[in-house]
PDB file of N, CA and C in Angstrom:
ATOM      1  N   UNK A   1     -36.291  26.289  30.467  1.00  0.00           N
ATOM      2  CA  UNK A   1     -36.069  24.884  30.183  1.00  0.00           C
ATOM      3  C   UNK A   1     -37.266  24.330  29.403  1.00  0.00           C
ATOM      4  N   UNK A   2     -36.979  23.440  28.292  1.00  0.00           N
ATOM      5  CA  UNK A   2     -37.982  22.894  27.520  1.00  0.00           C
ATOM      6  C   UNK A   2     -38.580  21.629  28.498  1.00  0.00           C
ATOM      7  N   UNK A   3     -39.705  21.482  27.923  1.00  0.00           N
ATOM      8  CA  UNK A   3     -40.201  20.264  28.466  1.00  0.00           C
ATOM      9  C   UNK A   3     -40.603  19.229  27.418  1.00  0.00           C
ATOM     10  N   UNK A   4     -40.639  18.112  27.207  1.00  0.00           N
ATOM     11  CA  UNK A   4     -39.720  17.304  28.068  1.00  0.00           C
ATOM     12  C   UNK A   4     -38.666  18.120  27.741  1.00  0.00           C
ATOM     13  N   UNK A   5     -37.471  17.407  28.916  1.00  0.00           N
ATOM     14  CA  UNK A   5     -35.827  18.103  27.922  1.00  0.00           C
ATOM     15  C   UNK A   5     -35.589  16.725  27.238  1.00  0.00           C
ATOM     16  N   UNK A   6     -34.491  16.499  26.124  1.00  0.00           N
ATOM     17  CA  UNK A   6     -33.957  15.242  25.160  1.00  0.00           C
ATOM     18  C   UNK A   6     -33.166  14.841  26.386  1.00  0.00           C
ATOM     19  N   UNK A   7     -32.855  14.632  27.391  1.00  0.00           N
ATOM     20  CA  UNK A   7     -32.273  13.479  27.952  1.00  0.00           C
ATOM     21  C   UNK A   7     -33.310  12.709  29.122  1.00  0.00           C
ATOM     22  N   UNK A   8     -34.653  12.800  29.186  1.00  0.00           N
ATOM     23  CA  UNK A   8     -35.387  12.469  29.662  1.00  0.00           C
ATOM     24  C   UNK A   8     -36.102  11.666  28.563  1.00  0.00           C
ATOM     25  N   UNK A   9     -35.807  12.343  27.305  1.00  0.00           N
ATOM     26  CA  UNK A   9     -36.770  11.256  26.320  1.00  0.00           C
ATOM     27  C   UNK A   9     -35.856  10.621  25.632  1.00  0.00           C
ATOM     28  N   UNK A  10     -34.423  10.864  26.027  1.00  0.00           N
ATOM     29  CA  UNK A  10     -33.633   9.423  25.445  1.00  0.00           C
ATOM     30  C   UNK A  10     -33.269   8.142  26.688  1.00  0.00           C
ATOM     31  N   UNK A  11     -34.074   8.761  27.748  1.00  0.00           N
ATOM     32  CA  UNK A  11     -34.347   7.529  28.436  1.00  0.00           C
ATOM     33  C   UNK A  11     -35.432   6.148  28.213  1.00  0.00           C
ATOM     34  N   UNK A  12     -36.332   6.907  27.140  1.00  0.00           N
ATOM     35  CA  UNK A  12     -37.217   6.358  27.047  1.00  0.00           C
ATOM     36  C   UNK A  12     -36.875   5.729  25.500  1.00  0.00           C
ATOM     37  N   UNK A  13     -36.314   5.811  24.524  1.00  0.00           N
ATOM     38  CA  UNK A  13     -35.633   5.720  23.137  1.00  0.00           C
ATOM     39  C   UNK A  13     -34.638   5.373  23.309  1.00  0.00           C
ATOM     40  N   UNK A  14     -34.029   4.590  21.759  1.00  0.00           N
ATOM     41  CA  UNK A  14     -32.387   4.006  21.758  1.00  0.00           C
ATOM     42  C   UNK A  14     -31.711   5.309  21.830  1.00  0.00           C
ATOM     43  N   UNK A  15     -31.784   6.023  20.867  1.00  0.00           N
ATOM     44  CA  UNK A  15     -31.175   7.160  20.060  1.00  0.00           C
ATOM     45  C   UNK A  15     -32.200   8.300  19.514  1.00  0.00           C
ATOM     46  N   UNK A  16     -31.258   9.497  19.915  1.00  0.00           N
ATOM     47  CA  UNK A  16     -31.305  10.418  18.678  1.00  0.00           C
ATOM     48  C   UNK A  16     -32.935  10.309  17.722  1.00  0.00           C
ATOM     49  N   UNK A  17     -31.927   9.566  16.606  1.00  0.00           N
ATOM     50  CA  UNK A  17     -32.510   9.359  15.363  1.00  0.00           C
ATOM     51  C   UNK A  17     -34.003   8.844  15.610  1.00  0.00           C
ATOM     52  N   UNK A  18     -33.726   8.000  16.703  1.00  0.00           N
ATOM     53  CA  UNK A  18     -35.201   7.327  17.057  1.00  0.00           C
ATOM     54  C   UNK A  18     -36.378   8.068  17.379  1.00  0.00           C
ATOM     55  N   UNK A  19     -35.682   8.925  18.471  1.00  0.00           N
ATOM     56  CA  UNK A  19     -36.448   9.763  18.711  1.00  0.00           C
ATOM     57  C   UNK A  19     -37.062  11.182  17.712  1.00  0.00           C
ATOM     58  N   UNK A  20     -36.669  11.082  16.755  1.00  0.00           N
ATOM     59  CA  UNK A  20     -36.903  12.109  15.559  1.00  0.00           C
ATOM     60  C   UNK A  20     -38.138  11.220  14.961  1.00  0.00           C
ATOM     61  N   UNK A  21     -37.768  10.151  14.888  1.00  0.00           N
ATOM     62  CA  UNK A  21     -38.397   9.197  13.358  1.00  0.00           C
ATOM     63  C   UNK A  21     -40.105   8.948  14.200  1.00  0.00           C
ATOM     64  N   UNK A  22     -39.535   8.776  15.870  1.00  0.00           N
ATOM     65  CA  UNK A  22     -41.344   8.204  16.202  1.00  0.00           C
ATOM     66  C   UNK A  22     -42.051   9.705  16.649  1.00  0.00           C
ATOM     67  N   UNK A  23     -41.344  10.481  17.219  1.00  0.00           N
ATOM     68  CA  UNK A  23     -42.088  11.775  17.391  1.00  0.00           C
ATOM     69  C   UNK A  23     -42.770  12.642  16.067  1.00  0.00           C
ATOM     70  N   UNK A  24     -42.335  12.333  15.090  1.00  0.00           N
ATOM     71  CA  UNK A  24     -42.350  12.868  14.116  1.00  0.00           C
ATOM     72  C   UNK A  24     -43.570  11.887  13.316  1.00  0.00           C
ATOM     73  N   UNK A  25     -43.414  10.786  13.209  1.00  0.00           N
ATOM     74  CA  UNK A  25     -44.778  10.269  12.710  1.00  0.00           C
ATOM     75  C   UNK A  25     -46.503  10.367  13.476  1.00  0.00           C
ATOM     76  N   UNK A  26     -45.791  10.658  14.695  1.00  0.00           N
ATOM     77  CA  UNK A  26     -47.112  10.705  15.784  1.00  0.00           C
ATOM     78  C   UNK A  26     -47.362  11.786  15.380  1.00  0.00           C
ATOM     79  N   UNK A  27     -46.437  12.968  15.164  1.00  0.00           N
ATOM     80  CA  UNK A  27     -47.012  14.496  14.954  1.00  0.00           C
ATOM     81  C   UNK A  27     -47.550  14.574  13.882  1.00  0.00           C
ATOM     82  N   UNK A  28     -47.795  14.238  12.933  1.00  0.00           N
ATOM     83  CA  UNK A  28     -48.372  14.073  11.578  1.00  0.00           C
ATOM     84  C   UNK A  28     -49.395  13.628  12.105  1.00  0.00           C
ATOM     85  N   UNK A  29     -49.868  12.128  12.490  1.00  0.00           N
ATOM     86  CA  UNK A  29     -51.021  11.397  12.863  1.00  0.00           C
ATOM     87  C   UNK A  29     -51.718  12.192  14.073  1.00  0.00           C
ATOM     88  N   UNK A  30     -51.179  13.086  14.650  1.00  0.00           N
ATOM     89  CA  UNK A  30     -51.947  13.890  15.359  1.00  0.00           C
ATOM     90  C   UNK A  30     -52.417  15.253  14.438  1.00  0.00           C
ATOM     91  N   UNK A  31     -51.927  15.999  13.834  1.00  0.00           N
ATOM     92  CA  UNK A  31     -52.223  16.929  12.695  1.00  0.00           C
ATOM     93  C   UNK A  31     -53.523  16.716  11.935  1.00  0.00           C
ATOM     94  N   UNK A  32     -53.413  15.066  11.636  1.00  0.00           N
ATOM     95  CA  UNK A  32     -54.172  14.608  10.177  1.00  0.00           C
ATOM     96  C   UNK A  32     -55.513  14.640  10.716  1.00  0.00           C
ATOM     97  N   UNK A  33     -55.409  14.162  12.006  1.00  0.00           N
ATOM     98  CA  UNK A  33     -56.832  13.325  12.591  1.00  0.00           C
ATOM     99  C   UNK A  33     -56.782  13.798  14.038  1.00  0.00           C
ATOM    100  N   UNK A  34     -57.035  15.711  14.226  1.00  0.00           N
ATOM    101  CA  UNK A  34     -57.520  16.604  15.339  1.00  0.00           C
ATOM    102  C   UNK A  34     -58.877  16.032  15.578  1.00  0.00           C
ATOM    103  N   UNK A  35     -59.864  15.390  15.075  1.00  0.00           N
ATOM    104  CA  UNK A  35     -60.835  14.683  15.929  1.00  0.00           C
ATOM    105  C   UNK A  35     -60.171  13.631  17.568  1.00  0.00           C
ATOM    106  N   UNK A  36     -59.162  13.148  16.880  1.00  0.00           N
ATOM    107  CA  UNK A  36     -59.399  12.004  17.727  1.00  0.00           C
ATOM    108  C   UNK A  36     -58.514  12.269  19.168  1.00  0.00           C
ATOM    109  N   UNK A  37     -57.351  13.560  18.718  1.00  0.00           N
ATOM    110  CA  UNK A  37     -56.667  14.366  19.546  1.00  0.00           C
ATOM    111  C   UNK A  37     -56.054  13.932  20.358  1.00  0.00           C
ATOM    112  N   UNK A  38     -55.045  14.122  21.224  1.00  0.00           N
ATOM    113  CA  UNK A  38     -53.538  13.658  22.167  1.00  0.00           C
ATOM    114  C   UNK A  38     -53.977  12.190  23.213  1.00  0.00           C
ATOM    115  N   UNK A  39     -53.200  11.472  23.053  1.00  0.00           N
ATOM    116  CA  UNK A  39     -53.433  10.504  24.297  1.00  0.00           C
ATOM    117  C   UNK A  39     -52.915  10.941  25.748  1.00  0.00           C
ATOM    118  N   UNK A  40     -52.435  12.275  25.456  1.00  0.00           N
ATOM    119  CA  UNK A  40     -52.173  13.231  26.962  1.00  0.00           C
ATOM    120  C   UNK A  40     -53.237  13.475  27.740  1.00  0.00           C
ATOM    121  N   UNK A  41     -53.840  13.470  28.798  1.00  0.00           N
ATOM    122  CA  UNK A  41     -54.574  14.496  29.473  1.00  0.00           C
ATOM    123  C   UNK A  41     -54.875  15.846  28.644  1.00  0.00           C
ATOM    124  N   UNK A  42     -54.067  16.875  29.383  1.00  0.00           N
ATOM    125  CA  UNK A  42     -54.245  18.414  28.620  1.00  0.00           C
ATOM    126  C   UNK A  42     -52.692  18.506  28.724  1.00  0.00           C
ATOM    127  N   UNK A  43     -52.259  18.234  27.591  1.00  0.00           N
ATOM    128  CA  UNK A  43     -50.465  18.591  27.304  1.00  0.00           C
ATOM    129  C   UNK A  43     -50.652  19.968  27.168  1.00  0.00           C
ATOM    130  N   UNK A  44     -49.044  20.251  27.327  1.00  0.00           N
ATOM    131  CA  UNK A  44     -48.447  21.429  28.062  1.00  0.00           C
ATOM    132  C   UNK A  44     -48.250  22.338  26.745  1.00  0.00           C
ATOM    133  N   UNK A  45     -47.437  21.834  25.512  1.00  0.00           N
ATOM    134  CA  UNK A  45     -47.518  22.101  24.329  1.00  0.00           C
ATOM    135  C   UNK A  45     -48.675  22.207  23.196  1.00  0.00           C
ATOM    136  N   UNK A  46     -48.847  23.109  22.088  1.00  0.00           N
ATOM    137  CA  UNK A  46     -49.912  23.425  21.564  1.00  0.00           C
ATOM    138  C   UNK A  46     -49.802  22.845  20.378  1.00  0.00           C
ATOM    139  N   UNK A  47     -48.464  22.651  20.065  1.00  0.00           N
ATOM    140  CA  UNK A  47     -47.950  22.285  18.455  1.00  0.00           C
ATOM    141  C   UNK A  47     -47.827  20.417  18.223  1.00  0.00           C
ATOM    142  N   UNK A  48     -48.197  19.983  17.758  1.00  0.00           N
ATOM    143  CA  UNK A  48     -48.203  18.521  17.571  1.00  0.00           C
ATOM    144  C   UNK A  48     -47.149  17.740  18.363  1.00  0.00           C
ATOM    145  N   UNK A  49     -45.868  18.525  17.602  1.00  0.00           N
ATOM    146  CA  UNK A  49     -44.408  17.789  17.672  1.00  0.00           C
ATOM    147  C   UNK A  49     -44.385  17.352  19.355  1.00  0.00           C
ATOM    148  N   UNK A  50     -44.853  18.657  19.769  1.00  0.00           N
ATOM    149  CA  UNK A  50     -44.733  18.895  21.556  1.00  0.00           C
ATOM    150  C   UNK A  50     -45.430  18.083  22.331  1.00  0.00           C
ATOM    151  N   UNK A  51     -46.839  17.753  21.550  1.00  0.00           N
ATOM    152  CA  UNK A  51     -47.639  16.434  22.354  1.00  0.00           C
ATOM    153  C   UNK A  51     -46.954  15.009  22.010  1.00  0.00           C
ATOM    154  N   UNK A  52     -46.492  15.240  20.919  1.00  0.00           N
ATOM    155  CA  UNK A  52     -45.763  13.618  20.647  1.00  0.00           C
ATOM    156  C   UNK A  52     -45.028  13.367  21.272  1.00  0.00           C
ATOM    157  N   UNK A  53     -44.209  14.521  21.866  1.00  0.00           N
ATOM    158  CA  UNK A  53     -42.720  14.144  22.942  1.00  0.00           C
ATOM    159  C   UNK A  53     -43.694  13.497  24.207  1.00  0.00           C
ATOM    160  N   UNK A  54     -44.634  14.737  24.770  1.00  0.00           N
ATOM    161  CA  UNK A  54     -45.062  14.317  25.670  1.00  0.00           C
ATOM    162  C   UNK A  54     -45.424  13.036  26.040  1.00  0.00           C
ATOM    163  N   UNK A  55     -46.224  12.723  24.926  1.00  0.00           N
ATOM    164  CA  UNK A  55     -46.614  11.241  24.918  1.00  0.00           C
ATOM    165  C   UNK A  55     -46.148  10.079  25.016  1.00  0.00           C
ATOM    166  N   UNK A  56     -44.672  10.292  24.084  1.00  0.00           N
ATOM    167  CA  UNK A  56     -43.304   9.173  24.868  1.00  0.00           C
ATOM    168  C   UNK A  56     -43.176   9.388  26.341  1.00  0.00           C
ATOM    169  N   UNK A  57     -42.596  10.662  26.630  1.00  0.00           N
ATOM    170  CA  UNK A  57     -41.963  10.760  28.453  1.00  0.00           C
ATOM    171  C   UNK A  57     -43.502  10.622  28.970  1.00  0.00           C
ATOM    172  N   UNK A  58     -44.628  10.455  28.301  1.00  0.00           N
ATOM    173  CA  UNK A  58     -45.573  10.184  29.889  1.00  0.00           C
ATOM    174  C   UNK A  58     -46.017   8.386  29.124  1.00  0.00           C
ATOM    175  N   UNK A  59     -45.048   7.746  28.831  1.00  0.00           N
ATOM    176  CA  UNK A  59     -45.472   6.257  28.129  1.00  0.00           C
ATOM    177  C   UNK A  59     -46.477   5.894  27.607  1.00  0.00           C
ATOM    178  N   UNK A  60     -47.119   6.848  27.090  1.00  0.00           N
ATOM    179  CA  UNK A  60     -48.362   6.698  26.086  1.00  0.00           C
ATOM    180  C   UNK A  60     -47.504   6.345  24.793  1.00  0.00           C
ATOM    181  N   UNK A  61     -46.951   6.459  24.201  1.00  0.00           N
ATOM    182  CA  UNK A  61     -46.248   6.153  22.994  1.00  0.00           C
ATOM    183  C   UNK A  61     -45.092   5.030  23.217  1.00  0.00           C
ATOM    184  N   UNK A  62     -45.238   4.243  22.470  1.00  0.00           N
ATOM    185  CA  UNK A  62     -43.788   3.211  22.299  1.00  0.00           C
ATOM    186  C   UNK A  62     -43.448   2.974  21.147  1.00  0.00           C
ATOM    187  N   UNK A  63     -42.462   2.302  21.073  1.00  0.00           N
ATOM    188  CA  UNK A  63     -41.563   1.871  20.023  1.00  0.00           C
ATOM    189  C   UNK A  63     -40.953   0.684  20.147  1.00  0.00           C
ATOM    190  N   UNK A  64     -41.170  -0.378  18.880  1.00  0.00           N
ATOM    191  CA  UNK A  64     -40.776  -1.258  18.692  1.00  0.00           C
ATOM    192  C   UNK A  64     -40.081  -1.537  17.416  1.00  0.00           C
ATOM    193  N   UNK A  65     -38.799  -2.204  17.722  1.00  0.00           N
ATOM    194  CA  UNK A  65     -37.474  -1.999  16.483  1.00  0.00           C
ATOM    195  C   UNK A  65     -37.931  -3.446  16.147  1.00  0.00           C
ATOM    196  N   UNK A  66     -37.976  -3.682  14.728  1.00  0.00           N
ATOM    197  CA  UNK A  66     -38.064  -5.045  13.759  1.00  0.00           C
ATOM    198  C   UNK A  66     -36.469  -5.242  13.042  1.00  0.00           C
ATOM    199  N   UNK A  67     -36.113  -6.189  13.179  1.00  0.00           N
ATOM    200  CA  UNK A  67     -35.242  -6.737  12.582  1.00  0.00           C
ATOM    201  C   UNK A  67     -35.577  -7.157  11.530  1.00  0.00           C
ATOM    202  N   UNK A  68     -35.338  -7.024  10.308  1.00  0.00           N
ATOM    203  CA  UNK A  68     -35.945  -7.771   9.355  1.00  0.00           C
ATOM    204  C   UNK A  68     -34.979  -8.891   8.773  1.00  0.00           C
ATOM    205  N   UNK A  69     -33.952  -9.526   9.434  1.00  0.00           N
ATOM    206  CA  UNK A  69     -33.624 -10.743   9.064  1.00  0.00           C
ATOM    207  C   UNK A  69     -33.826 -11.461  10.103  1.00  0.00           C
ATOM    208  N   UNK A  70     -34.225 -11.550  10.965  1.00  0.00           N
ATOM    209  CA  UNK A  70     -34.876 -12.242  11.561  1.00  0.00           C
ATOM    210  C   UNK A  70     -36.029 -13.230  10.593  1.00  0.00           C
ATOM    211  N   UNK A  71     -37.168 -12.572   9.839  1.00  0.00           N
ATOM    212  CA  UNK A  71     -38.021 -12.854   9.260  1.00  0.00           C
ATOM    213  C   UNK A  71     -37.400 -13.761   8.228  1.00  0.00           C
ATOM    214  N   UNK A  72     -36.603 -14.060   7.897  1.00  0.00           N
ATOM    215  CA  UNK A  72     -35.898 -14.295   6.544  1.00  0.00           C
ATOM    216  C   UNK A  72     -35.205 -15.893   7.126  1.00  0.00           C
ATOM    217  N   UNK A  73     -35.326 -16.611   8.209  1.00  0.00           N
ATOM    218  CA  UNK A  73     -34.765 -17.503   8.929  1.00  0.00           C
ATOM    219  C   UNK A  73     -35.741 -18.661   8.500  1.00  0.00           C
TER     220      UNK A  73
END
């Protein structure tokens, strides 16, 4: 069994897609800038992608959706 598994971290996300788009920018920003390294403890995974999940299912990471017509009122 993977860890997290995807229905533990779509508890924490709308969707899917969501969960691609923020794991995926954290894994980059963790890649770019290995100085400043995981907001995990000692994650379980070695590969970026794997600390970024982590980091959602242990609520170190969030996400916030903008409406952008809202702004436009």
């Amino acid at each position: 069994m993977l860890y997290p598994s995807i229905d533990s971290l779509l508890t924490k996300l709308d969707s899917k897609y969501t969960l691609v788009t923020v794991s995926a920018k954290r894994a980059r920003e963790i890649r770019e800038d290995l100085s400043r390294g995981p907001m995990v403890g000692r994650p379980v995974s070695h590969k970026p992608v794997g600390v970024a999940l982590e980091e959602i299912i242990d609520d170190h990471l969030h996400f916030k959706r903008i409406n952008p017509l809202d702004d436009e009122e």
